[in-house]
PDB file of N, CA and C in Angstrom:
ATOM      1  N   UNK A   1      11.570 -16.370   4.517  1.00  0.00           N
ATOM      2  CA  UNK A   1      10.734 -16.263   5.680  1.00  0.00           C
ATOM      3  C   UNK A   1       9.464 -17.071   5.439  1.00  0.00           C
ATOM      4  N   UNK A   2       9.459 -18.274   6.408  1.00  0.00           N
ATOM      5  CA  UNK A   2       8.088 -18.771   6.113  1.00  0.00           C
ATOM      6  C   UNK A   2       6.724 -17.887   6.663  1.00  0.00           C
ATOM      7  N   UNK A   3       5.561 -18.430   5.770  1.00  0.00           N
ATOM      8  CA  UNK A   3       4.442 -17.606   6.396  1.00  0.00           C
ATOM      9  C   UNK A   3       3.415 -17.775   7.375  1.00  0.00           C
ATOM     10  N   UNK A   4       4.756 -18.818   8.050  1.00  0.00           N
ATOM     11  CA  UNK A   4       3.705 -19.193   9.844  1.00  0.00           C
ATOM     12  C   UNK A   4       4.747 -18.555  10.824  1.00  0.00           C
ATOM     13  N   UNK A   5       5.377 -17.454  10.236  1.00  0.00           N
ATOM     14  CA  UNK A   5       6.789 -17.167  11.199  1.00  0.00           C
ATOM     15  C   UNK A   5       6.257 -15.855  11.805  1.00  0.00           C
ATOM     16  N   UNK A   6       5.275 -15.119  12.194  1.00  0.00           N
ATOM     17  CA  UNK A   6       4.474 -14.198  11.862  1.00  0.00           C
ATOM     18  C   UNK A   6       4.808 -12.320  11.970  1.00  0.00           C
ATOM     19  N   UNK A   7       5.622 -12.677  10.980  1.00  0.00           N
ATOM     20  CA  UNK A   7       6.609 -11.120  10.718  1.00  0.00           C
ATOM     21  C   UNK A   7       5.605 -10.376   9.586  1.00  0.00           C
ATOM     22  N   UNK A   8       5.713  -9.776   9.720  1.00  0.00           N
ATOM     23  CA  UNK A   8       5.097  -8.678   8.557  1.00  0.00           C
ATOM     24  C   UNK A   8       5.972  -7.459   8.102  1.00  0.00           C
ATOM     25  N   UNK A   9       5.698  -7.690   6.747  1.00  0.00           N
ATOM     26  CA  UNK A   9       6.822  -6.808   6.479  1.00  0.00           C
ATOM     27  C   UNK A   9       6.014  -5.624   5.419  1.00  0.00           C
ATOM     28  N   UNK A  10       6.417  -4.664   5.287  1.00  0.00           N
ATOM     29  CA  UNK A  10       6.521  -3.605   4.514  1.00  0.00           C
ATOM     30  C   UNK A  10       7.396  -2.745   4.152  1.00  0.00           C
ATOM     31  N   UNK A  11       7.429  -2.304   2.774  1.00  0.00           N
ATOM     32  CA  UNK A  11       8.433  -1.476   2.624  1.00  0.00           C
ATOM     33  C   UNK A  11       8.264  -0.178   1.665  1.00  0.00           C
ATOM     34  N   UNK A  12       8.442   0.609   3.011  1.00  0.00           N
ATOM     35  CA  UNK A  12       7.713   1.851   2.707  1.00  0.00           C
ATOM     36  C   UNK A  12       8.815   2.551   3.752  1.00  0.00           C
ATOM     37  N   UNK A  13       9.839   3.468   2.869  1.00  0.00           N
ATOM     38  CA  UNK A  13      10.034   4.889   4.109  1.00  0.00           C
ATOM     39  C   UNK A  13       9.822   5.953   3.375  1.00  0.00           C
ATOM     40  N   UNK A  14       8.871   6.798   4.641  1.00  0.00           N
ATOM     41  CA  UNK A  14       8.468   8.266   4.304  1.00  0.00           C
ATOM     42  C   UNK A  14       9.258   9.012   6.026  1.00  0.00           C
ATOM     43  N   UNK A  15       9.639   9.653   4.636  1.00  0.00           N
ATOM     44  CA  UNK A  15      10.077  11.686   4.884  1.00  0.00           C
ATOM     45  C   UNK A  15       8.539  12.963   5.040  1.00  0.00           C
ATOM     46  N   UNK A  16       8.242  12.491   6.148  1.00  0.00           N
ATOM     47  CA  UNK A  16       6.855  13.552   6.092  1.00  0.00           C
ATOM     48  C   UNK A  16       7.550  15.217   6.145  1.00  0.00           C
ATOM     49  N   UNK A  17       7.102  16.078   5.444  1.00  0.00           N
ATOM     50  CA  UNK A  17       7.520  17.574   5.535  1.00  0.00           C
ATOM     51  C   UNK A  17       6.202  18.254   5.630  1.00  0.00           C
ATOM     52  N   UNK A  18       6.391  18.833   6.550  1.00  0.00           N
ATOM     53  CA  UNK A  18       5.281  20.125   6.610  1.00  0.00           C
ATOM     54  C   UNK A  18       4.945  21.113   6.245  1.00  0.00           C
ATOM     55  N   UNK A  19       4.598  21.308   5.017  1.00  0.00           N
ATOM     56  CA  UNK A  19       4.957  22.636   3.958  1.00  0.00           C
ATOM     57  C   UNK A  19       3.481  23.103   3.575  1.00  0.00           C
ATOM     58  N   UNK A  20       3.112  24.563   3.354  1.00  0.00           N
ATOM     59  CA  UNK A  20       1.647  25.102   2.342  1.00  0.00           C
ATOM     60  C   UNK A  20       2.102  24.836   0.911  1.00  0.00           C
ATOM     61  N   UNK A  21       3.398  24.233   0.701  1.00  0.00           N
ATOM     62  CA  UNK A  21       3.509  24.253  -0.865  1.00  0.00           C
ATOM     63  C   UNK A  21       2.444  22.864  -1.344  1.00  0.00           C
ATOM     64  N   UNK A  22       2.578  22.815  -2.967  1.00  0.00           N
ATOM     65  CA  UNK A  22       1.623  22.179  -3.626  1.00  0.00           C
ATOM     66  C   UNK A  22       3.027  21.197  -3.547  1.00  0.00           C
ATOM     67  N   UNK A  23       1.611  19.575  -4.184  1.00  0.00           N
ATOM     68  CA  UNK A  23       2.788  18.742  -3.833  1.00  0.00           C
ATOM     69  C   UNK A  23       3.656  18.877  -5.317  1.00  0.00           C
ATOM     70  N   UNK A  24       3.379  19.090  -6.352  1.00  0.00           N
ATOM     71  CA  UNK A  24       4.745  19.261  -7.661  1.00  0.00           C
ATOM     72  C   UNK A  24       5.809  20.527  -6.759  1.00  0.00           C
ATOM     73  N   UNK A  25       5.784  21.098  -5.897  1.00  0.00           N
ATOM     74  CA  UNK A  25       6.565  22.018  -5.430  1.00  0.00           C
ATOM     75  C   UNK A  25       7.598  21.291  -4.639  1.00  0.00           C
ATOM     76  N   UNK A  26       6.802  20.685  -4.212  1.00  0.00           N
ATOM     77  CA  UNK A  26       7.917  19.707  -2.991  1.00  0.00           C
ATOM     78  C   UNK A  26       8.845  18.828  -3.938  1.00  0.00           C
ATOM     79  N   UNK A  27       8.016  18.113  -4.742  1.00  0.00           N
ATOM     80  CA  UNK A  27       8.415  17.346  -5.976  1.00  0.00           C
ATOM     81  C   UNK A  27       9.859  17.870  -6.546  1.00  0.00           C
ATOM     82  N   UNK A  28       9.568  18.871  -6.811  1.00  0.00           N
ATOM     83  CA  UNK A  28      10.595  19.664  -7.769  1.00  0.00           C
ATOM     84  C   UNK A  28      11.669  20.360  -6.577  1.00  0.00           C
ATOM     85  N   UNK A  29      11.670  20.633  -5.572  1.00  0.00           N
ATOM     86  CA  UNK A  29      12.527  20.360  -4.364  1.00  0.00           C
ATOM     87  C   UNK A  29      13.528  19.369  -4.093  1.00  0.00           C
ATOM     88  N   UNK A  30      12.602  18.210  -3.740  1.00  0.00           N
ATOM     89  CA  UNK A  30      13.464  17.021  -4.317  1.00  0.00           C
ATOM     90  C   UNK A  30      14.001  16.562  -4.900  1.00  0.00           C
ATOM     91  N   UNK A  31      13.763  16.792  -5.974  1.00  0.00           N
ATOM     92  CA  UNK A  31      14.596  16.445  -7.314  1.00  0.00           C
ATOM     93  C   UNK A  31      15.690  17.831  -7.428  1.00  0.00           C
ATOM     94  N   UNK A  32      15.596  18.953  -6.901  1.00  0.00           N
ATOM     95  CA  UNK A  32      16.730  19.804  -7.377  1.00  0.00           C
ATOM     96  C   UNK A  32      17.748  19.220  -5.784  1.00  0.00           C
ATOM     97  N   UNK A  33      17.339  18.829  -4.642  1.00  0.00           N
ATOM     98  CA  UNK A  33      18.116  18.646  -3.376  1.00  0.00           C
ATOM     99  C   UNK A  33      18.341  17.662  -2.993  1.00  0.00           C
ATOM    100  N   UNK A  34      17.481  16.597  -3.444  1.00  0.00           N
ATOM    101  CA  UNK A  34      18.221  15.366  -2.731  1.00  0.00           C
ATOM    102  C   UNK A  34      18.393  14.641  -4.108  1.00  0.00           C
ATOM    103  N   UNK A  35      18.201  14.791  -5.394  1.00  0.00           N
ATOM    104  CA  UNK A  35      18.438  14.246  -6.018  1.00  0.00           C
ATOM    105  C   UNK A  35      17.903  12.819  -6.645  1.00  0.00           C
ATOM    106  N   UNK A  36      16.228  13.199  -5.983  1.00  0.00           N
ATOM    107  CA  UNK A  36      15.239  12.174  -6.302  1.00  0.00           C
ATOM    108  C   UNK A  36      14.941  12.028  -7.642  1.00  0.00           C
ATOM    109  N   UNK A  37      14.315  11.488  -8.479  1.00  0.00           N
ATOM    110  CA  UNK A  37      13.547  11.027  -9.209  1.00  0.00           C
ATOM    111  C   UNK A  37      12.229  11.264  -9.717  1.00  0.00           C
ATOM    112  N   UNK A  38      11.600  12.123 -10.142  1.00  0.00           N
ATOM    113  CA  UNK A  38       9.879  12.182 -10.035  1.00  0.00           C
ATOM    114  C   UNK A  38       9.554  11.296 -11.708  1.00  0.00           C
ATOM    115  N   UNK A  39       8.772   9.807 -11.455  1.00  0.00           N
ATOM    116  CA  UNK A  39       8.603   8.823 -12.258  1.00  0.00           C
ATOM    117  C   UNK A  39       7.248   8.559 -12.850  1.00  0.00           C
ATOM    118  N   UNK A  40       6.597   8.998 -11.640  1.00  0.00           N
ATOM    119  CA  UNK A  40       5.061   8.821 -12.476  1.00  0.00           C
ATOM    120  C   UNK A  40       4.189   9.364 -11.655  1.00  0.00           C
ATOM    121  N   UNK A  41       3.099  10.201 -12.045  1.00  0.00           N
ATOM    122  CA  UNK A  41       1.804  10.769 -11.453  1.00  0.00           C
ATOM    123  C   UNK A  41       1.654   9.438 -10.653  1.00  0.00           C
ATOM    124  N   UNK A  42       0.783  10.218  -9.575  1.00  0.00           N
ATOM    125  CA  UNK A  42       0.236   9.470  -8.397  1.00  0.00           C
ATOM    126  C   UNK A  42      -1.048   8.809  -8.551  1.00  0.00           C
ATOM    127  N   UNK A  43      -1.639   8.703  -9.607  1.00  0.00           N
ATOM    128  CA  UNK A  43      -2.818   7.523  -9.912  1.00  0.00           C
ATOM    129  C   UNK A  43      -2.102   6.872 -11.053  1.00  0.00           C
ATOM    130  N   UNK A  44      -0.808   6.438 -11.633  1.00  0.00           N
ATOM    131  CA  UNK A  44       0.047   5.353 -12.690  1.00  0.00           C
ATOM    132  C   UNK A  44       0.968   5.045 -11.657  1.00  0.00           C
ATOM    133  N   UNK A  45       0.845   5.527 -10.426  1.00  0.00           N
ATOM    134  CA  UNK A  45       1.923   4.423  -9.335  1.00  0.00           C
ATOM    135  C   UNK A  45       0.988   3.653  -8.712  1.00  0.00           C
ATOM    136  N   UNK A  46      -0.707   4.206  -7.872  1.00  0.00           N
ATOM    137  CA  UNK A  46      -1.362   3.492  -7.684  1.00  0.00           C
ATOM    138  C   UNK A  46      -1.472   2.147  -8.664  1.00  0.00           C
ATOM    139  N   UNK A  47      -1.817   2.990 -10.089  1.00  0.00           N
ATOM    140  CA  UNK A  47      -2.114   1.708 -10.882  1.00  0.00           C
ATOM    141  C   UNK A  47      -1.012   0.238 -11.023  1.00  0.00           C
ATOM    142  N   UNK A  48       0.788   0.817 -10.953  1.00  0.00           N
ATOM    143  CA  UNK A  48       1.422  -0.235 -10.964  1.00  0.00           C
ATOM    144  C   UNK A  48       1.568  -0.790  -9.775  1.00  0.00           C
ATOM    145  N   UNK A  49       1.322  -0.329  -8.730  1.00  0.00           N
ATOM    146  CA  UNK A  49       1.247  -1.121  -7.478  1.00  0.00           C
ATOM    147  C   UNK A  49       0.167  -1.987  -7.177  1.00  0.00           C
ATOM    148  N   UNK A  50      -1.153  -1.794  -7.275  1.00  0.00           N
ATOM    149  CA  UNK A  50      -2.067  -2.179  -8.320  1.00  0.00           C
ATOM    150  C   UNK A  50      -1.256  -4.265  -9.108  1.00  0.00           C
ATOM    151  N   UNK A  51      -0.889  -3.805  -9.976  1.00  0.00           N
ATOM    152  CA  UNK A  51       0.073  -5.006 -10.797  1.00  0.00           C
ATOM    153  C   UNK A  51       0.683  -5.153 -10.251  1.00  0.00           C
ATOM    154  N   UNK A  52       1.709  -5.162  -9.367  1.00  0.00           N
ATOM    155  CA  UNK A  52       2.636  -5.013  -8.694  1.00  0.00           C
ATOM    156  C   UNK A  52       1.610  -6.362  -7.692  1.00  0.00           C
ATOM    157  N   UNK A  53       0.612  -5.792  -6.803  1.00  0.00           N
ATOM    158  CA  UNK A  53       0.209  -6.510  -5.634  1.00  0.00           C
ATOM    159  C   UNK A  53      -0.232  -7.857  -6.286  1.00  0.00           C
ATOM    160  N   UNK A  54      -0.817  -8.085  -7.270  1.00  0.00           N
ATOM    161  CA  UNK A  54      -1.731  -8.820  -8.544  1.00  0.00           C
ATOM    162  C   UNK A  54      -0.302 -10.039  -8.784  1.00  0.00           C
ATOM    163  N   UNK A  55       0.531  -9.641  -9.128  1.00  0.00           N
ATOM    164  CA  UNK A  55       1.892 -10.612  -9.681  1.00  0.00           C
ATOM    165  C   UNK A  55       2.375 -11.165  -8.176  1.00  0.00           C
ATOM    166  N   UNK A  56       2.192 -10.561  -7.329  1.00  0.00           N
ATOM    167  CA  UNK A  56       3.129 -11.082  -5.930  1.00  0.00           C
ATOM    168  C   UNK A  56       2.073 -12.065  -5.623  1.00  0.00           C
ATOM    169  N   UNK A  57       0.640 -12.109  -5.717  1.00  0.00           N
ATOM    170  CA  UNK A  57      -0.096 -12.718  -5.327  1.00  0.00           C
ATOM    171  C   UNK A  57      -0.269 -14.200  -6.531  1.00  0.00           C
ATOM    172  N   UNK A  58       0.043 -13.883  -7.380  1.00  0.00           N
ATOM    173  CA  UNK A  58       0.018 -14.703  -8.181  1.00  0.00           C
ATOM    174  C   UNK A  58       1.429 -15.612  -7.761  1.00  0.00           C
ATOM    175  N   UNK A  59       2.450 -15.322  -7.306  1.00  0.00           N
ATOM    176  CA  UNK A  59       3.651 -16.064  -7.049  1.00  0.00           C
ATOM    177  C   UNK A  59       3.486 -16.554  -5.725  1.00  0.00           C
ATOM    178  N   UNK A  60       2.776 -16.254  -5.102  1.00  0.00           N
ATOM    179  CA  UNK A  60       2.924 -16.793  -3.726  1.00  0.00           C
ATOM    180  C   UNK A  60       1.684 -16.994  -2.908  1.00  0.00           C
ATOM    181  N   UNK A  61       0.544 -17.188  -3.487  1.00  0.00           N
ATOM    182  CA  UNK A  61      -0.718 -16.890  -2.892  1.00  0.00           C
ATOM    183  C   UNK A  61      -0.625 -18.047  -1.653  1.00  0.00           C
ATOM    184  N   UNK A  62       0.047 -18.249  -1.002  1.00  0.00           N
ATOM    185  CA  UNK A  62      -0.299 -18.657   0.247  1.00  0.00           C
ATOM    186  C   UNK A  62       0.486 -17.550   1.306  1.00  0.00           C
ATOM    187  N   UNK A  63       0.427 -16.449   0.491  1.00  0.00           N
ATOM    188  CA  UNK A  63       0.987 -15.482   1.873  1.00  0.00           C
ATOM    189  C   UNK A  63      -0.207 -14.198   1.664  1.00  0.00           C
ATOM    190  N   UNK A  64      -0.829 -14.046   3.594  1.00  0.00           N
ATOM    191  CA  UNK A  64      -1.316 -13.186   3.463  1.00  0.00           C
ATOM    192  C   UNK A  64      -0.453 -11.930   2.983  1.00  0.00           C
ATOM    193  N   UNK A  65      -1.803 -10.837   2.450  1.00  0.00           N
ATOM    194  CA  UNK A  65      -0.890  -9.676   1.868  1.00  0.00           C
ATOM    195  C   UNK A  65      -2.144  -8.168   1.990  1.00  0.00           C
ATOM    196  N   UNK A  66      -1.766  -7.315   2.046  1.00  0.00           N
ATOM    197  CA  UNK A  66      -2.498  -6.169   1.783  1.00  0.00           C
ATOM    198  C   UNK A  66      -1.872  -5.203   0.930  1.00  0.00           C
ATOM    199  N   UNK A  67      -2.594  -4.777   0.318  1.00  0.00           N
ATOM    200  CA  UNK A  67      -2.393  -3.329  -0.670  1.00  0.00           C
ATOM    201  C   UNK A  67      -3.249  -2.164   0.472  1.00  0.00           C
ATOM    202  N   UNK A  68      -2.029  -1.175   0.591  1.00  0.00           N
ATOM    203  CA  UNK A  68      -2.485   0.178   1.287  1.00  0.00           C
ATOM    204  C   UNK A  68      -1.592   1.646   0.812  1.00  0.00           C
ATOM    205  N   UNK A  69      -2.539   2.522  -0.124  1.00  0.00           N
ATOM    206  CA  UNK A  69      -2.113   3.702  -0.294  1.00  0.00           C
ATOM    207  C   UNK A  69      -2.006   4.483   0.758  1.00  0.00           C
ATOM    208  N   UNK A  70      -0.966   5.016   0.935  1.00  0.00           N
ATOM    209  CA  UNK A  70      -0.385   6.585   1.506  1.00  0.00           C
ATOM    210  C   UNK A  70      -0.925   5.987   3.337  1.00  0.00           C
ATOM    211  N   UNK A  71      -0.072   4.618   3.667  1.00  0.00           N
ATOM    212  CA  UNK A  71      -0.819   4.542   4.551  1.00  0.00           C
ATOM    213  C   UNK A  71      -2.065   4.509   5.064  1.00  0.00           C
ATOM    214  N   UNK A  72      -3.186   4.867   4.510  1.00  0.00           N
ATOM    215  CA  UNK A  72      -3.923   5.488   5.321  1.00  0.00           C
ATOM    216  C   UNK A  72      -5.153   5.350   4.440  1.00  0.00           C
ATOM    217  N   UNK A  73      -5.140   4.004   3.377  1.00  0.00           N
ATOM    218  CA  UNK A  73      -6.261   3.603   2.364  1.00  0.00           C
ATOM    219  C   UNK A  73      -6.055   2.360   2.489  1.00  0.00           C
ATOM    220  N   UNK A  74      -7.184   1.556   2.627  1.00  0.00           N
ATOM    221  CA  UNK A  74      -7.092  -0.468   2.591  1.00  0.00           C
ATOM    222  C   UNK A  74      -7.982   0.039   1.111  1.00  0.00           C
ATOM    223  N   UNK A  75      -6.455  -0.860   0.276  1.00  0.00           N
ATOM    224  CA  UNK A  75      -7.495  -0.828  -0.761  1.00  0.00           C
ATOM    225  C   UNK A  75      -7.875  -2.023  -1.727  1.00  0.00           C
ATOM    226  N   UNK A  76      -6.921  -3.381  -1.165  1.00  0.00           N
ATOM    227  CA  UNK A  76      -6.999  -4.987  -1.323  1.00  0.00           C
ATOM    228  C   UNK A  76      -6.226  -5.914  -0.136  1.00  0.00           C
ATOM    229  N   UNK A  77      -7.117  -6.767  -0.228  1.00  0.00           N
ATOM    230  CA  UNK A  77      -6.398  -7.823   1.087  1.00  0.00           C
ATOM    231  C   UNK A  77      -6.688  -9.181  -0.271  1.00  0.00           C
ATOM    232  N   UNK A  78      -5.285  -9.983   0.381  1.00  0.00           N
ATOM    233  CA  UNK A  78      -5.305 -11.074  -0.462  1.00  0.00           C
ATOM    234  C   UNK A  78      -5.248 -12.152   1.238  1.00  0.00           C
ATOM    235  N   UNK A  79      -6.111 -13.060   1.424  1.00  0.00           N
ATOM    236  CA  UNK A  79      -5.831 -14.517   2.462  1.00  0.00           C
ATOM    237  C   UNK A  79      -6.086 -15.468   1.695  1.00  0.00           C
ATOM    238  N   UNK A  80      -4.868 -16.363   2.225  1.00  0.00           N
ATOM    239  CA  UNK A  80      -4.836 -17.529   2.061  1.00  0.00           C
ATOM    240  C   UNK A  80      -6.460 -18.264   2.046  1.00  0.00           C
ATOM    241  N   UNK A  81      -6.789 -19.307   0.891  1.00  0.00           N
ATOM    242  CA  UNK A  81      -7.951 -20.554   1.130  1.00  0.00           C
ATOM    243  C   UNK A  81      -9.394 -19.423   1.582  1.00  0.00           C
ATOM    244  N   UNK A  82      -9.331 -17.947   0.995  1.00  0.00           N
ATOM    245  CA  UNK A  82     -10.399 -17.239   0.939  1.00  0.00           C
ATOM    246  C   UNK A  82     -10.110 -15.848  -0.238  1.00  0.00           C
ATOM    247  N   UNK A  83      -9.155 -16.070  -0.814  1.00  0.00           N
ATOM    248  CA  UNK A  83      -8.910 -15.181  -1.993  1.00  0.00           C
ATOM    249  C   UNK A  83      -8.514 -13.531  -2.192  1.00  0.00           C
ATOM    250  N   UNK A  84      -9.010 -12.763  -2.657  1.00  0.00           N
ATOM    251  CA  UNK A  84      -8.716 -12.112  -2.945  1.00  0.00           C
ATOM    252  C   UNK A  84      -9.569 -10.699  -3.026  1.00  0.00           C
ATOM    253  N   UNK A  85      -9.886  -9.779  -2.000  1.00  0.00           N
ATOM    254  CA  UNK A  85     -11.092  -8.324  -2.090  1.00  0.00           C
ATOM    255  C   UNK A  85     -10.517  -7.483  -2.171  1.00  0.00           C
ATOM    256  N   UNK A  86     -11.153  -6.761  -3.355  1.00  0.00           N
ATOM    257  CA  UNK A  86     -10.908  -5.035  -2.958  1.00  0.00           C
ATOM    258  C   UNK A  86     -11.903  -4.429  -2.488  1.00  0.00           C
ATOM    259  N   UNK A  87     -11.371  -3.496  -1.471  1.00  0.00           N
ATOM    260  CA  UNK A  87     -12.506  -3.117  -0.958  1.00  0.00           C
ATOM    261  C   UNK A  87     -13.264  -1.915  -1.654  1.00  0.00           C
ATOM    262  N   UNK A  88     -14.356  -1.973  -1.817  1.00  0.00           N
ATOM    263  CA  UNK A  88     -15.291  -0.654  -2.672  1.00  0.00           C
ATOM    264  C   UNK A  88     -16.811  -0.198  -1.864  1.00  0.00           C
ATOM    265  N   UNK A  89     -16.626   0.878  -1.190  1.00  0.00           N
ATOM    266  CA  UNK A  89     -15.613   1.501  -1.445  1.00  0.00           C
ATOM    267  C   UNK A  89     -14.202   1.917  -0.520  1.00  0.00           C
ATOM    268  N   UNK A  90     -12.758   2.497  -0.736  1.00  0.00           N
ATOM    269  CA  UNK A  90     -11.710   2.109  -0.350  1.00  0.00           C
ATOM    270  C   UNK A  90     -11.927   2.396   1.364  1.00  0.00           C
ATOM    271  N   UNK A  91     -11.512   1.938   2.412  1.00  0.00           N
ATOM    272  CA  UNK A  91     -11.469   2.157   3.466  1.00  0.00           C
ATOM    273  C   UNK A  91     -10.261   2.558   4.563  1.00  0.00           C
ATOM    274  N   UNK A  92     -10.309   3.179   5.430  1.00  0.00           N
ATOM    275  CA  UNK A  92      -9.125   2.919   6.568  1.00  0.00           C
ATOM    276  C   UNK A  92      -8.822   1.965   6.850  1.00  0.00           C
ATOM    277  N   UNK A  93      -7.286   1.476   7.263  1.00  0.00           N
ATOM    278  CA  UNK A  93      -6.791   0.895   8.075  1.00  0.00           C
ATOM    279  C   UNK A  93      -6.989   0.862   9.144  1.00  0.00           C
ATOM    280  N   UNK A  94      -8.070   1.939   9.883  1.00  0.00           N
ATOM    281  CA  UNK A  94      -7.787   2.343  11.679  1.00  0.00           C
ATOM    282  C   UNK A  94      -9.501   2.338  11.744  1.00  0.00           C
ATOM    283  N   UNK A  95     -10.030   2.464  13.048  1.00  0.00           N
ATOM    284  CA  UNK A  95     -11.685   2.597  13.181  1.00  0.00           C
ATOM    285  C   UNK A  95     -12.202   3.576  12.577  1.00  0.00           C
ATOM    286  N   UNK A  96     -13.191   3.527  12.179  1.00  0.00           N
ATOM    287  CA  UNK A  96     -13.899   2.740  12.652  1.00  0.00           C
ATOM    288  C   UNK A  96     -14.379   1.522  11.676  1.00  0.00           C
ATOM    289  N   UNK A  97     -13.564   1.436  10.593  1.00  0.00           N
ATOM    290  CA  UNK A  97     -13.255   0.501   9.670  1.00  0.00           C
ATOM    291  C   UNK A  97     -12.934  -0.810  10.341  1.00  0.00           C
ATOM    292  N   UNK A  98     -12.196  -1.026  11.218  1.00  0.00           N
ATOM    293  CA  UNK A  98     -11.506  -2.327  11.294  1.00  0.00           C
ATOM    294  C   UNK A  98     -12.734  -3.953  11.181  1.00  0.00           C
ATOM    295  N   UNK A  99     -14.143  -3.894  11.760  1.00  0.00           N
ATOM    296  CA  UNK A  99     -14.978  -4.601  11.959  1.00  0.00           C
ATOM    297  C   UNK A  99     -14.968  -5.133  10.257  1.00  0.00           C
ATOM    298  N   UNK A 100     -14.727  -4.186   9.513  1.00  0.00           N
ATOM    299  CA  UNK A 100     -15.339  -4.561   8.046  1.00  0.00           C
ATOM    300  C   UNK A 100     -14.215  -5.150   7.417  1.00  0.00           C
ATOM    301  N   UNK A 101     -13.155  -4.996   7.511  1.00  0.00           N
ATOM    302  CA  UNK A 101     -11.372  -5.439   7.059  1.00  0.00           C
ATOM    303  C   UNK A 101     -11.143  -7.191   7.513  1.00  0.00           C
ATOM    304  N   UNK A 102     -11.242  -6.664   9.076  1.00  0.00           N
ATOM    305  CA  UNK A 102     -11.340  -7.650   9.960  1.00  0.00           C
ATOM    306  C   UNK A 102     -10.753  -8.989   9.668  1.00  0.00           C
ATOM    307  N   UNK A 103     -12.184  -9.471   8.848  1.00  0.00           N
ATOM    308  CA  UNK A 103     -12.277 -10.868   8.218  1.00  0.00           C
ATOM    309  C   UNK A 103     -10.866 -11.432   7.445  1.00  0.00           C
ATOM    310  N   UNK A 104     -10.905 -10.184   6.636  1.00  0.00           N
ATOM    311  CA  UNK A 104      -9.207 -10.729   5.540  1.00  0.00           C
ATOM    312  C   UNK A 104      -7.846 -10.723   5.986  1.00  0.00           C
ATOM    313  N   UNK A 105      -7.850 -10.437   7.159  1.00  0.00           N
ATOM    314  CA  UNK A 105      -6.370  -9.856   7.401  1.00  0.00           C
ATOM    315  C   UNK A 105      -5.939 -11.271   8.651  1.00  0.00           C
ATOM    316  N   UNK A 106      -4.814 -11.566   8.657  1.00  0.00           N
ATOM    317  CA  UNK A 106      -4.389 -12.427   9.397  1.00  0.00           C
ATOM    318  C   UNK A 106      -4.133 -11.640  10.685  1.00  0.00           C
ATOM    319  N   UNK A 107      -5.027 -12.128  12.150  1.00  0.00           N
ATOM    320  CA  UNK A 107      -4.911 -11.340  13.198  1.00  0.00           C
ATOM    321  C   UNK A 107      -4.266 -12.295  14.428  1.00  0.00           C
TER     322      UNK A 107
END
């Protein structure tokens, strides 16, 4: 896919559940019912996604890109011929953030 074709992609599917349990409860749910996986605490997945965003950008830096936790955190934008921010401190994706994002994101 070239990066004037203007698709955006992500890949992310969530199973939202509505539960008072803690999240190792749900965790351990999963793993006894659907037969998931539990691989790493949730600040050593940030961190490899983190590396993860860092190496993709390094292979392809002429494609815009964003890093966003749990949905609902901007927490690096990489553009083309203007580099590379994290934002500090981390912000929304949605308002009343957007004025400050704005700039990095291909609109």
């Amino acid at each position: 896919m070239s990066p004037d074709s203007g698709h955006l992609m992500s890949i992310v599917d969530c199973v939202f559940v509505a539960t008072s349990e803690s999240p190792r409860q749900v965790a351990e749910w999963l793993v006894e019912v659907a037969g998931c996986e539990l691989l790493f605490p949730e600040e050593v997945l940030h961190r490899e996604t983190g590396l993860i965003f860092d190496k993709l950008i390094a292979s392809r830096p002429e494609l815009p890109m964003l890093l966003v936790h749990d949905l609902d955190t901007l927490v690096a934008a990489h553009l083309p011929g203007s580099g590379t921010y994290t934002f500090d401190p981390l912000m929304s994706p949605d308002l009343p953030d957007i004025e400050v994002w704005r700039p990095w994101v291909v609109s």
